[in-house]
Structure formats: C-alpha cells, structure tokens
N, C-alpha and C. Protein backbone atom coordinates (compact mmCIF):
# COMPACT_ATOMS: atom_id res chain seq x y z
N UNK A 1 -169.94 -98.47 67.99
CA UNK A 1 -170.94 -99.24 67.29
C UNK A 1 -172.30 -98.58 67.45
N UNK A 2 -172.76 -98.51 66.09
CA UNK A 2 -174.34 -98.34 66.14
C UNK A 2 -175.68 -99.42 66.57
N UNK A 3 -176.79 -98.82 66.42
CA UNK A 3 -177.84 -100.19 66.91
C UNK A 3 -177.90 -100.71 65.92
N UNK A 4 -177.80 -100.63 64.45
CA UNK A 4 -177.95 -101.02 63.33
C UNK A 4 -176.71 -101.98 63.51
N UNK A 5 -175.23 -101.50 63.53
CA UNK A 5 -174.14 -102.88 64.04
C UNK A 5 -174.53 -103.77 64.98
N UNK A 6 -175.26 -103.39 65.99
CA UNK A 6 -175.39 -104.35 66.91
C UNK A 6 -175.98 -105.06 66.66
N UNK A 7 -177.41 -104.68 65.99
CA UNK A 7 -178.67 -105.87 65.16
C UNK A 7 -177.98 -107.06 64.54
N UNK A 8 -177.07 -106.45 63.83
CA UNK A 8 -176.50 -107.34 62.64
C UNK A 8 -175.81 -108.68 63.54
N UNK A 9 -175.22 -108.42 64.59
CA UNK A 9 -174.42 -109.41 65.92
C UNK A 9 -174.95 -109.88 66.34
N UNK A 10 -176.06 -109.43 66.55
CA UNK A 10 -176.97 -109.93 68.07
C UNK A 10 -178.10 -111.60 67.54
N UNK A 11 -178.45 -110.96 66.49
CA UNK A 11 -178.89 -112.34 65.49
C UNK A 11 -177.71 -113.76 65.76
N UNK A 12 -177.16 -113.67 64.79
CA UNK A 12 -176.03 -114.63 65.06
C UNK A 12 -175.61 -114.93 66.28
N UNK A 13 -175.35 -113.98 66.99
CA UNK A 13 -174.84 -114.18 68.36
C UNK A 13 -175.53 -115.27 69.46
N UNK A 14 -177.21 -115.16 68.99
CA UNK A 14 -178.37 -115.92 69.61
C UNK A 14 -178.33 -117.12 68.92
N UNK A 15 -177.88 -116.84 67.80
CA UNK A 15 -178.04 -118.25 66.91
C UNK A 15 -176.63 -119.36 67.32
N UNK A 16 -175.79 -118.85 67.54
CA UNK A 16 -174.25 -119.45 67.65
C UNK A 16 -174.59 -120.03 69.60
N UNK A 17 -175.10 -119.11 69.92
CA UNK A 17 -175.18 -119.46 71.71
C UNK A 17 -176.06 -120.81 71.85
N UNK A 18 -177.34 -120.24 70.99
CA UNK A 18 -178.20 -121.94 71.07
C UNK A 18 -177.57 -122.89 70.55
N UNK A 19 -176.90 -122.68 69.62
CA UNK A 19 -175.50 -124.31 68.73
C UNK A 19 -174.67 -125.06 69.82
N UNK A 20 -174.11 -124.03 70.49
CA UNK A 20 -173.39 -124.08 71.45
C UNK A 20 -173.68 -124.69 72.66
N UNK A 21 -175.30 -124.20 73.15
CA UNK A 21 -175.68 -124.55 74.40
C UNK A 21 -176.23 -125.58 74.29
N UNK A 22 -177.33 -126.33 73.28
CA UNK A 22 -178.00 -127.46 73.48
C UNK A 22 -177.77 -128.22 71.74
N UNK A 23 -176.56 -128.04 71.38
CA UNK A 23 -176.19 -128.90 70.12
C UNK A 23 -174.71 -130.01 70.82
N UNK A 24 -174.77 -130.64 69.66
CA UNK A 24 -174.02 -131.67 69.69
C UNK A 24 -172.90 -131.32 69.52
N UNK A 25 -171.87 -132.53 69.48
CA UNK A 25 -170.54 -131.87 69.37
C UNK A 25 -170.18 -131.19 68.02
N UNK A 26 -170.66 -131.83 67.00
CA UNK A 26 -170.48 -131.17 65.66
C UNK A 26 -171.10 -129.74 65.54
N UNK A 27 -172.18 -129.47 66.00
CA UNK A 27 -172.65 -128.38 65.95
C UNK A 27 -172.12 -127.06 66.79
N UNK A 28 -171.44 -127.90 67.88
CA UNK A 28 -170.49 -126.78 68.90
C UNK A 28 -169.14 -126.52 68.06
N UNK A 29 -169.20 -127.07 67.56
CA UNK A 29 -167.90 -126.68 66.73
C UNK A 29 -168.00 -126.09 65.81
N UNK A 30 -169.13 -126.28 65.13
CA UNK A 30 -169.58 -125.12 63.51
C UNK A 30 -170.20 -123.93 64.59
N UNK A 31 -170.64 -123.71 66.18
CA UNK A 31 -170.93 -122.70 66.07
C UNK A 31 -169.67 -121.84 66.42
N UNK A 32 -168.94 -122.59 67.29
CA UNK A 32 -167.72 -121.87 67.82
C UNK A 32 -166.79 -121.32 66.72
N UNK A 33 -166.87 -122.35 65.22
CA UNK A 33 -166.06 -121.71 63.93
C UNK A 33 -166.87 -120.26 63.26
N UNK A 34 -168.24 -120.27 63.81
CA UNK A 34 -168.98 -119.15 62.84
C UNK A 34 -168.79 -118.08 63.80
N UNK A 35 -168.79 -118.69 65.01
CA UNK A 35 -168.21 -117.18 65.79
C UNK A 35 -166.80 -116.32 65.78
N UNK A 36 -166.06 -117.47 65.28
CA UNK A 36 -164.58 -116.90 65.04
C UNK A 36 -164.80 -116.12 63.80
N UNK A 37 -165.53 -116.38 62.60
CA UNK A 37 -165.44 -115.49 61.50
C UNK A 37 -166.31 -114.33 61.87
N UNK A 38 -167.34 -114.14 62.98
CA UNK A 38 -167.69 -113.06 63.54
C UNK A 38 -167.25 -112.05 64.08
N UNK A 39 -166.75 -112.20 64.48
CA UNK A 39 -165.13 -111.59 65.58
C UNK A 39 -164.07 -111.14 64.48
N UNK A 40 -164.00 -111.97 63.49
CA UNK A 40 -162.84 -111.84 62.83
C UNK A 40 -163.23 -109.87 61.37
N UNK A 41 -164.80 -110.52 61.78
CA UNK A 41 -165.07 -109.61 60.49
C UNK A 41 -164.75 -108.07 61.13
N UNK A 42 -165.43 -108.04 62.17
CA UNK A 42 -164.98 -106.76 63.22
C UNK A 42 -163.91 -105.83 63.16
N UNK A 43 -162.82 -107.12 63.88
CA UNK A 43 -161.56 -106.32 63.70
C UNK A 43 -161.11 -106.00 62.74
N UNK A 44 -160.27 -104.49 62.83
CA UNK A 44 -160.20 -103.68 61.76
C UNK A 44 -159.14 -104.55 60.84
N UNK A 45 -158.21 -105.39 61.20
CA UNK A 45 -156.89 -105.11 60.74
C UNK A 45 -157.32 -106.83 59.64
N UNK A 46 -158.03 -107.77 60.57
CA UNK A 46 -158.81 -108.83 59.72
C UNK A 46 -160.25 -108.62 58.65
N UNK A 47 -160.57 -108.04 59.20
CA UNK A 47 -161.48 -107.22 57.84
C UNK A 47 -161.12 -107.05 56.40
N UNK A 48 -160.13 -106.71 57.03
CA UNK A 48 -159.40 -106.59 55.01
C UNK A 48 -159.15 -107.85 54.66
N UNK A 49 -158.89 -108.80 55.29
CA UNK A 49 -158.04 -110.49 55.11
C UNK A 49 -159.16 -111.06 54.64
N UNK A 50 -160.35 -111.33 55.83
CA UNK A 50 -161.41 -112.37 55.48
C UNK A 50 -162.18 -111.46 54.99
C-alpha cells in the first residue's frame, strides 16, 4: 500500500472508530457494517464482487 491508499482508509477508519466508540447502538452497527464494506473493498478476490 501507498500513502495515497492509506489516506483513502485512514479517513473512514477515524470516522467508523468515533461511531463505534461514543455512538449508540444503531450507529455501532452502521459503523461496524461500513467497516465490513471497507475491508471487503481491499481484498483482492471481493473487489470484483462488491
């Protein structure tokens, strides 16, 4: 990974951690779902899927 990939993560990543850390239950759950499509975009073999 480049710093330019990492930029692109690291946003969201801060954004999904604060959902997570001082949100409600609904919001821990939309962040924990936006992190799964984060993860998901990554891997090579789900990349093509989602």
């Amino acid at each position: 990974m480049n710093q330019e990939q990492l930029m692109k993560l690291a946003i969201p990543a801060a954004l999904i951690f604060l959902g997570w850390k001082y949100g409600s239950g609904v919001v821990k759950a939309g962040a924990l779902a936006v992190g799964a499509v984060a993860v998901a975009k990554q891997v090579p073999y789900l990349k093509t899927v989602v």
